[in-house]
N, C-alpha and C. Protein backbone atom coordinates (compact mmCIF):
# COMPACT_ATOMS: atom_id res chain seq x y z
N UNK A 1 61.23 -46.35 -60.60
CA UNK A 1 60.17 -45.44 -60.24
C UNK A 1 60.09 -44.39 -61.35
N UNK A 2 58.79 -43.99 -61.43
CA UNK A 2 58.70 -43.08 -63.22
C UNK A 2 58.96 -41.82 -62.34
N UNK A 3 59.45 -40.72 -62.82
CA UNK A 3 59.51 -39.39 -62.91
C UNK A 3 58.54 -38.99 -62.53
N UNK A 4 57.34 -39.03 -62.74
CA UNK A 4 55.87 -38.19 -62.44
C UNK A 4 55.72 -38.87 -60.94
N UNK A 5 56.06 -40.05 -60.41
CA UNK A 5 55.46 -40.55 -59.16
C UNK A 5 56.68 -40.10 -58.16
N UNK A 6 58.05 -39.75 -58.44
CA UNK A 6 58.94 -39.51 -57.66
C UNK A 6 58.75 -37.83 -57.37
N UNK A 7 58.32 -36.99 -58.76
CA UNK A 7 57.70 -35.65 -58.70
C UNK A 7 56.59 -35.63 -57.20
N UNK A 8 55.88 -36.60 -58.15
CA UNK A 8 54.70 -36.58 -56.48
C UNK A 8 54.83 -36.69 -55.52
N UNK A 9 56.31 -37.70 -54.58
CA UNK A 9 56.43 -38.03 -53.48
C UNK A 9 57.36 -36.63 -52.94
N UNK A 10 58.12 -36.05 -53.74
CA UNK A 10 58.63 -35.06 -53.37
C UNK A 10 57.50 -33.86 -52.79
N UNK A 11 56.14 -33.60 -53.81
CA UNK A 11 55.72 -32.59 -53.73
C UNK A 11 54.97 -32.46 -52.18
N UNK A 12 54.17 -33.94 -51.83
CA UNK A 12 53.47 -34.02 -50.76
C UNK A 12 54.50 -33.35 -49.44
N UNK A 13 55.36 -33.62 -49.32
CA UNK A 13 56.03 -33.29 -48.23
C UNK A 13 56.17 -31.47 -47.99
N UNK A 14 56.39 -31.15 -49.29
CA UNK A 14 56.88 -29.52 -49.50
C UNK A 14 55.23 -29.46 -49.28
N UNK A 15 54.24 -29.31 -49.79
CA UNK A 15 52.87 -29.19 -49.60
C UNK A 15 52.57 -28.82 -47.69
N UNK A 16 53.37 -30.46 -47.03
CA UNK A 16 52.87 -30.02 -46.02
C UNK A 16 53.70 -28.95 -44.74
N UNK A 17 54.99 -28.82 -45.43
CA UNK A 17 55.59 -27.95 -45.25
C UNK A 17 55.12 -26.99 -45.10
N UNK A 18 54.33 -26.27 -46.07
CA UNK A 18 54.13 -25.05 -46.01
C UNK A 18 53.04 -24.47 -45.95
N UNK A 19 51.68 -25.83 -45.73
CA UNK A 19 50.63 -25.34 -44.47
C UNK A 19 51.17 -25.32 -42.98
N UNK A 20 52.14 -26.27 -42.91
CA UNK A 20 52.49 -26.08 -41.21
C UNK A 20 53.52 -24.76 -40.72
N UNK A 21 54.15 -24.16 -41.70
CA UNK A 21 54.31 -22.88 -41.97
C UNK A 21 53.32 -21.73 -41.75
N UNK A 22 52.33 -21.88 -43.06
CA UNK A 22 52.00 -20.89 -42.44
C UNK A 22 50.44 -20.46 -41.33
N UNK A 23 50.34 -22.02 -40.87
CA UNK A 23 49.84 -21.81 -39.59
C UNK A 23 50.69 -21.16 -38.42
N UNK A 24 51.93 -21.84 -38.56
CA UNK A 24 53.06 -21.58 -37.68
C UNK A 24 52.81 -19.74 -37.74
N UNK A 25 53.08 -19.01 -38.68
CA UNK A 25 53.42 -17.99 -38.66
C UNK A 25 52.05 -16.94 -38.71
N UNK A 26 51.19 -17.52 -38.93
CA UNK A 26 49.60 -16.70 -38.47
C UNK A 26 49.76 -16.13 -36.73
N UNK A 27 50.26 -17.89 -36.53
CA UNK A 27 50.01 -17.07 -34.69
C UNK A 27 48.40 -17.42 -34.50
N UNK A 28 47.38 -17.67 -34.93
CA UNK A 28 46.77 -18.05 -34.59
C UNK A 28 45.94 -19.56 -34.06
N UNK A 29 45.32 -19.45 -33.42
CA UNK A 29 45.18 -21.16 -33.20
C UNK A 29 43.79 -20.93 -32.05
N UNK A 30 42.92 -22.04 -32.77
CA UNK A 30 41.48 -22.12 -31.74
C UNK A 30 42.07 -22.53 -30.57
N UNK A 31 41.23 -21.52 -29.55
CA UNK A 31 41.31 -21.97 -28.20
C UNK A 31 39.86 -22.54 -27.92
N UNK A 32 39.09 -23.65 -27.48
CA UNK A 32 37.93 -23.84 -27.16
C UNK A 32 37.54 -22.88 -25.53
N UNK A 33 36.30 -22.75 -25.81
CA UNK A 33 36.19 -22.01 -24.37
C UNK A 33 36.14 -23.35 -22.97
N UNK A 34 35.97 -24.90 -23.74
CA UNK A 34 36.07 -25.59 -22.36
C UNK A 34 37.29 -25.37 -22.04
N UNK A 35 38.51 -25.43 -22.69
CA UNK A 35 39.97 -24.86 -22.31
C UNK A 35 39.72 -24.02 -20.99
N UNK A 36 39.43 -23.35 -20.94
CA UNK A 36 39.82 -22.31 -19.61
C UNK A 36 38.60 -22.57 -18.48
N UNK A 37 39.27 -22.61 -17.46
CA UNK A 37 38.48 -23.05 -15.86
C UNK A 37 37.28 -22.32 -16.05
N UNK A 38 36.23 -22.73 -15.39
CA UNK A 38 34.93 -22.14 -14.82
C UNK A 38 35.45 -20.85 -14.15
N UNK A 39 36.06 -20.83 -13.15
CA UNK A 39 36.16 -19.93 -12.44
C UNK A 39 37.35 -19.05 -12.98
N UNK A 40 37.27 -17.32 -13.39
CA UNK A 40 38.69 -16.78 -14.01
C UNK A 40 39.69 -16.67 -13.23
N UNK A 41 40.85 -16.40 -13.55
CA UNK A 41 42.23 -16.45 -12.23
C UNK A 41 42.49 -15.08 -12.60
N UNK A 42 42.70 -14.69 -11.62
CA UNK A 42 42.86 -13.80 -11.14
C UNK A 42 44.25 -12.97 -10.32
N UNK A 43 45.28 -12.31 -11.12
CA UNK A 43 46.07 -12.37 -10.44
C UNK A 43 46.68 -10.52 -9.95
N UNK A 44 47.42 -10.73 -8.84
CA UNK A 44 47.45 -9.26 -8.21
C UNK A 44 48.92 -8.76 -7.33
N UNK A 45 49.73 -7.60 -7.35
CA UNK A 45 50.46 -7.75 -6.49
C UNK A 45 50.05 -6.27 -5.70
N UNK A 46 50.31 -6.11 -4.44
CA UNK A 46 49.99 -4.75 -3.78
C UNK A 46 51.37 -4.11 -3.21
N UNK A 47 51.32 -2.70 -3.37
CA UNK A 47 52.49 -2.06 -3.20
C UNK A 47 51.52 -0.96 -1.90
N UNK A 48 52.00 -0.58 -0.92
CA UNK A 48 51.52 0.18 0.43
C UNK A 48 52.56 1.54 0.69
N UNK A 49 51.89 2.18 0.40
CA UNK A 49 52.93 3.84 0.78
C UNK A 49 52.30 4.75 1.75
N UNK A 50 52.44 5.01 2.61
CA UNK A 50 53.79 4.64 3.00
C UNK A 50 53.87 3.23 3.68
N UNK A 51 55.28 2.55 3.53
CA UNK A 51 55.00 1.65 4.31
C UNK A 51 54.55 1.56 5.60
N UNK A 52 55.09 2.07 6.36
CA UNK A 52 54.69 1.98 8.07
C UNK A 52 54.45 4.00 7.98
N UNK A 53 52.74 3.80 8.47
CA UNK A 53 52.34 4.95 8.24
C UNK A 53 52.00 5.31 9.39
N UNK A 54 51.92 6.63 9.72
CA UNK A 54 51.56 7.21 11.31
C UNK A 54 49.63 7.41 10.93
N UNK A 55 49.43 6.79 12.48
CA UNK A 55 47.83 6.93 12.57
C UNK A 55 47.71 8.20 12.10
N UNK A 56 46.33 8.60 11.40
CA UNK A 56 45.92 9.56 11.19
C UNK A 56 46.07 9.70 9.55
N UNK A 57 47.26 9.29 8.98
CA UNK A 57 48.14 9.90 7.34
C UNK A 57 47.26 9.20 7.15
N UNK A 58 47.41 9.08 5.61
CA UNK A 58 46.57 8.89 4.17
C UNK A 58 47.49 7.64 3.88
N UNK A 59 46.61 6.63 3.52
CA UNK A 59 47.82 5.53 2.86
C UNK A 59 47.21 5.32 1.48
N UNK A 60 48.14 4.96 0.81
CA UNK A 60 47.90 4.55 -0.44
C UNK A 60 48.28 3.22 -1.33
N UNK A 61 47.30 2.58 -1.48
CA UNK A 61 47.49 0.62 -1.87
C UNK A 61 47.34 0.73 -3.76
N UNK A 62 48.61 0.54 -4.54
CA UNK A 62 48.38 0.51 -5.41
C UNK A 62 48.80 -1.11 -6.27
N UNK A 63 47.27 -1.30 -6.33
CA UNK A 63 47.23 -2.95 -7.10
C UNK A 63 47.23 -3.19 -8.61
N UNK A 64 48.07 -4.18 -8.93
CA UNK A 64 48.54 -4.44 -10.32
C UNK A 64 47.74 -5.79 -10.14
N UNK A 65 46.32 -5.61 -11.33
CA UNK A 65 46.25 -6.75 -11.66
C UNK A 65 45.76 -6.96 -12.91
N UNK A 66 45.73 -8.09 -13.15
CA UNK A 66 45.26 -8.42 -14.82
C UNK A 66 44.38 -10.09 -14.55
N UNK A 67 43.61 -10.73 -15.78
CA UNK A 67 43.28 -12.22 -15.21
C UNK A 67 43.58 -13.03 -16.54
N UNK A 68 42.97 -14.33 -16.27
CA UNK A 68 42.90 -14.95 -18.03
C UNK A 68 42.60 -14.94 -18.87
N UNK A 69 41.62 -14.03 -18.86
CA UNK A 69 40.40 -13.50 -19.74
C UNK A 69 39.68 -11.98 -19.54
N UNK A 70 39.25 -11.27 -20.26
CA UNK A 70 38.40 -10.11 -19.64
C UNK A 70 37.12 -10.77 -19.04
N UNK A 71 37.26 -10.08 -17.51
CA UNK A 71 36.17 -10.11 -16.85
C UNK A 71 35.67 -8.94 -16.28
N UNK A 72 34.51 -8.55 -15.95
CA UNK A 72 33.76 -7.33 -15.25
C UNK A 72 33.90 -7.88 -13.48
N UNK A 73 34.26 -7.48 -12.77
CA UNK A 73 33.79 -7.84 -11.02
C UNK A 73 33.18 -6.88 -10.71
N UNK A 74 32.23 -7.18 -9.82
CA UNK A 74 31.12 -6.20 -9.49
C UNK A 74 31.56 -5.16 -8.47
N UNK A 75 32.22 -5.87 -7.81
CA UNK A 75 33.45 -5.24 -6.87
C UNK A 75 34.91 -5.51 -6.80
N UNK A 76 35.41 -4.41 -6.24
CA UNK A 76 37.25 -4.80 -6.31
C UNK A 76 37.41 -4.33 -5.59
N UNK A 77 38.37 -4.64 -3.93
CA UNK A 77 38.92 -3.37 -3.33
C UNK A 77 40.08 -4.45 -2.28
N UNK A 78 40.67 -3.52 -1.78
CA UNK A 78 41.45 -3.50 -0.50
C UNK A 78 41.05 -4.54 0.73
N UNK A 79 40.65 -5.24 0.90
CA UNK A 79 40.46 -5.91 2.58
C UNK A 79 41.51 -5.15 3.39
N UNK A 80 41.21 -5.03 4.42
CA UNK A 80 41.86 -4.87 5.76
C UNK A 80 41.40 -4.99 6.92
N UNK A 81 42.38 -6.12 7.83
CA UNK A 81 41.88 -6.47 9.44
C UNK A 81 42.61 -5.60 10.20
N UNK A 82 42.33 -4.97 11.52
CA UNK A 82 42.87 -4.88 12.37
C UNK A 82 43.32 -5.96 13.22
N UNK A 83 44.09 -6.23 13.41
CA UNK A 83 44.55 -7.86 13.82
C UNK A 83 44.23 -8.03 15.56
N UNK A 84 44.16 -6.78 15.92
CA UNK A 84 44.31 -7.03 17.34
C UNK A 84 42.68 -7.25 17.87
N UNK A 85 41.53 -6.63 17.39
CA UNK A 85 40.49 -6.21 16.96
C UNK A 85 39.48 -7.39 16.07
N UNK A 86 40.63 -7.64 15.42
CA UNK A 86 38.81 -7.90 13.82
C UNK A 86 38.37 -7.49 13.00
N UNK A 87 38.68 -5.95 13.29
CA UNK A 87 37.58 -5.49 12.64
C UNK A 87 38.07 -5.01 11.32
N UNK A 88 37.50 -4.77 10.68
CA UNK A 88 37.89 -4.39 8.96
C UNK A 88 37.65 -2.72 8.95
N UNK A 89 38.74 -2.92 8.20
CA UNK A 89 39.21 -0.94 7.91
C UNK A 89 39.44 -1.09 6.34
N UNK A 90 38.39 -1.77 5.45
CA UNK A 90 38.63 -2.09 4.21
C UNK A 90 38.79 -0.41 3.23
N UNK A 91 39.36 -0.50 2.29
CA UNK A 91 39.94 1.00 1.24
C UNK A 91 38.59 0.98 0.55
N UNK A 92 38.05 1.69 0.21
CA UNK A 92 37.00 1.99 -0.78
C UNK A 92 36.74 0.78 -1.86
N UNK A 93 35.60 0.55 -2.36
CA UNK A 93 34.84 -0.36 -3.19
C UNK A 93 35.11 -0.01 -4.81
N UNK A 94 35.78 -0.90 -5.87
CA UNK A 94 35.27 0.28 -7.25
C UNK A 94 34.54 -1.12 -7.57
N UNK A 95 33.41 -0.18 -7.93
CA UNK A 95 31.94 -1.19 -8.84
C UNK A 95 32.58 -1.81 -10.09
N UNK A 96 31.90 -2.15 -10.15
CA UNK A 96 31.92 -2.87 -11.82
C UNK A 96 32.81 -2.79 -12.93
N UNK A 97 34.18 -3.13 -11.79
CA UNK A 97 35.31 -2.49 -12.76
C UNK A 97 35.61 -3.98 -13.52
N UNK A 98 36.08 -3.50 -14.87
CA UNK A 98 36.92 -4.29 -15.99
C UNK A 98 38.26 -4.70 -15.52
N UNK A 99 38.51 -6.38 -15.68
CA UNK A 99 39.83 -6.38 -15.80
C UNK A 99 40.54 -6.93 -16.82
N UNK A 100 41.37 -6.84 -17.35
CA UNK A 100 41.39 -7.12 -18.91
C UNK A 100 42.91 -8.31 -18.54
N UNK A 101 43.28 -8.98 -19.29
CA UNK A 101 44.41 -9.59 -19.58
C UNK A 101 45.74 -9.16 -19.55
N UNK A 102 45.72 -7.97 -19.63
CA UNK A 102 47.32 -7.14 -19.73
C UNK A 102 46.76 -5.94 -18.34
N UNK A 103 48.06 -6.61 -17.82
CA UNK A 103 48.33 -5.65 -16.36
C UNK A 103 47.92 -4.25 -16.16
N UNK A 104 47.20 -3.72 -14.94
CA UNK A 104 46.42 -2.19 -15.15
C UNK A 104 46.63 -2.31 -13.63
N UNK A 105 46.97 -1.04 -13.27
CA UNK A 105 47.14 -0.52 -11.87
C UNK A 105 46.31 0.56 -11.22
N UNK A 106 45.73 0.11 -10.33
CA UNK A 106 44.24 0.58 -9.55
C UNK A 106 44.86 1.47 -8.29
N UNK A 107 44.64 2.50 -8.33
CA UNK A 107 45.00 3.05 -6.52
C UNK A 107 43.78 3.69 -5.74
N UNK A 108 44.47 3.21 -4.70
CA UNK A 108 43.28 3.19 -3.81
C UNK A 108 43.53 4.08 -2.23
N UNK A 109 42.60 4.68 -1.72
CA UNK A 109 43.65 5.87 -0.69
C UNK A 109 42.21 5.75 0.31
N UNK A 110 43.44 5.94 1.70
CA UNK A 110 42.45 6.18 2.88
C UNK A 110 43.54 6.02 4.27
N UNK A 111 42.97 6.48 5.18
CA UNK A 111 43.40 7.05 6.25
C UNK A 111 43.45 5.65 7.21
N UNK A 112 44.35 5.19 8.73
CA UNK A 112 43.85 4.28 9.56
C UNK A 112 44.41 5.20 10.88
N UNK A 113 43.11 5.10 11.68
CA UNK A 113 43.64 6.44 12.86
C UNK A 113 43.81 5.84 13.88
N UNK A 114 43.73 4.14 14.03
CA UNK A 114 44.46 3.65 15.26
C UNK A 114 45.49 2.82 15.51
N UNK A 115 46.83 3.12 15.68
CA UNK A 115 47.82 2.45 15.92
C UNK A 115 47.59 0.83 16.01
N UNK A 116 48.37 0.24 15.11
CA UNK A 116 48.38 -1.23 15.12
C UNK A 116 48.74 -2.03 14.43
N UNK A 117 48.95 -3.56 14.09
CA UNK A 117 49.16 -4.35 13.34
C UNK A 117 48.18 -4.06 12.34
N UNK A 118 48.16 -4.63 11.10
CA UNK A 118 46.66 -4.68 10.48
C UNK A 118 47.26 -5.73 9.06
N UNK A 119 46.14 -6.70 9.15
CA UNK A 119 46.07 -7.46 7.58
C UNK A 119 45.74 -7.15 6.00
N UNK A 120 46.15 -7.20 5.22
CA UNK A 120 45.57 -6.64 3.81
C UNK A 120 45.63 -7.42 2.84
N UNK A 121 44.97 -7.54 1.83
CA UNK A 121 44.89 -8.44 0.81
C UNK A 121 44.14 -7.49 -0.12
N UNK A 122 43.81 -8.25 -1.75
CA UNK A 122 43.19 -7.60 -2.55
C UNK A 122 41.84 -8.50 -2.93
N UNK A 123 40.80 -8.51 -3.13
CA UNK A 123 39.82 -9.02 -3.51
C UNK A 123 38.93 -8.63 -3.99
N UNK A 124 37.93 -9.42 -5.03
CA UNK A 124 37.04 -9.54 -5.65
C UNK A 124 36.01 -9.75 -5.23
N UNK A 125 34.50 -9.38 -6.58
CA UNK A 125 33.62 -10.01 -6.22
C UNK A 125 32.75 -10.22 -7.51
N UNK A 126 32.79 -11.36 -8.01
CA UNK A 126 31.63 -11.57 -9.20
C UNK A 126 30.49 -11.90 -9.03
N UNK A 127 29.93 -11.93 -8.03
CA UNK A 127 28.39 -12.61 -7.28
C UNK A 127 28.50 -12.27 -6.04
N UNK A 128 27.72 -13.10 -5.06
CA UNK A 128 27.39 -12.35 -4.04
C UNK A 128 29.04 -12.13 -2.82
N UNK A 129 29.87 -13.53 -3.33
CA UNK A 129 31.09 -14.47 -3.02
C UNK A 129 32.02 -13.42 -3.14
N UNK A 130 32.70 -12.81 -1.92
CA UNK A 130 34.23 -12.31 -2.39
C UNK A 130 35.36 -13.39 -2.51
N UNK A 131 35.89 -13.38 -3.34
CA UNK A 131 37.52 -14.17 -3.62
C UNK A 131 38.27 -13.39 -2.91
N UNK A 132 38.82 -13.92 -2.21
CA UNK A 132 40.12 -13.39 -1.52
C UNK A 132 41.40 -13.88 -2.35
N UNK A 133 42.44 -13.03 -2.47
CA UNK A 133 43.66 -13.34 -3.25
C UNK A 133 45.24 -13.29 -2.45
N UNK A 134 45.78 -14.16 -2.40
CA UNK A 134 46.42 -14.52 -1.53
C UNK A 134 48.18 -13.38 -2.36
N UNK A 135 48.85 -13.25 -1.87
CA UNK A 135 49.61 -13.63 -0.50
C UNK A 135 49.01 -12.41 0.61
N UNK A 136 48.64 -12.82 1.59
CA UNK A 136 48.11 -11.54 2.37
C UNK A 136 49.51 -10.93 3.17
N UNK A 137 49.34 -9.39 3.39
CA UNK A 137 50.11 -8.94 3.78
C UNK A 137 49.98 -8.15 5.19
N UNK A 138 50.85 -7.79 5.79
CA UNK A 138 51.12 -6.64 7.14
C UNK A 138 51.71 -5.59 7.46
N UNK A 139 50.90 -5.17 7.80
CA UNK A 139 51.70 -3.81 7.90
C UNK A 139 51.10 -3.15 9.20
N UNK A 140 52.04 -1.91 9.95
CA UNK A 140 51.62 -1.50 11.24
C UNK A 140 51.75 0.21 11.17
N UNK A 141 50.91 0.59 11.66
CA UNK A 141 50.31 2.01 11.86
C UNK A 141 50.75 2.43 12.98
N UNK A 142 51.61 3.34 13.02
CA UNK A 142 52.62 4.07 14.40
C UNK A 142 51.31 4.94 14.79
């Protein structure tokens, strides 16, 4: 084998070495937008203070959420059932809030003045459709 063709078989390899380098080390890489679901995910955890609150107090639901993508929801808030009842004692509405990809914590405050079980969750709304976001939780009002 001549010198110049063994030069060459060496070089191809180091060549591709060190485009796959420094793609490697850009960190960047196309994502297509069919990649990610139609619908954004959405994710949330809720913290309740006090926990077991006396009818009448002020409670306060503070939600951590972030999604897969930045999205606008037209609405965001609190659900809440009275379980014994039905009826919804939902926390205030925020319009057209942003949610961005990296975790942001929303609080949300309001009073429940009748003793009871009651359901809560956090949900959305990008259209007319609220998403409900699971794990739903309980809590009871002395």
């Amino acid at each position: 084998m001549s010198r110049s063709r063994f030069l060459l078989l060496l070089g191809v390899p180091a060549l591709v070495a060190v485009l796959v380098l420094a793609v490697l080390l850009t960190g960047e890489r196309d994502v297509p937008v069919a990649d990610l679901p139609p619908t954004p995910t959405v994710l949330a955890t809720l913290r309740l203070e006090p926990r077991v609150p006396k009818a009448g107090e002020e409670v306060v639901v503070r939600a951590t959420v972030a999604a897969d993508r930045p999205i606008t929801v037209r609405a965001l808030t609190v659900q809440v059932v009275q379980n014994s009842t039905n009826e919804s004692r939902d926390f205030p509405e925020l319009r057209e809030h942003a949610i961005g990809t990296t975790a942001q914590e929303i609080t949300l405050q309001r009073a429940f003045n009748t003793p009871g079980e009651y359901t809560y969750l956090l949900a959305y709304r990008l259209d007319d459709d609220w998403v409900r976001l699971k794990p739903w939780e309980t809590f009871t009002v002395r």
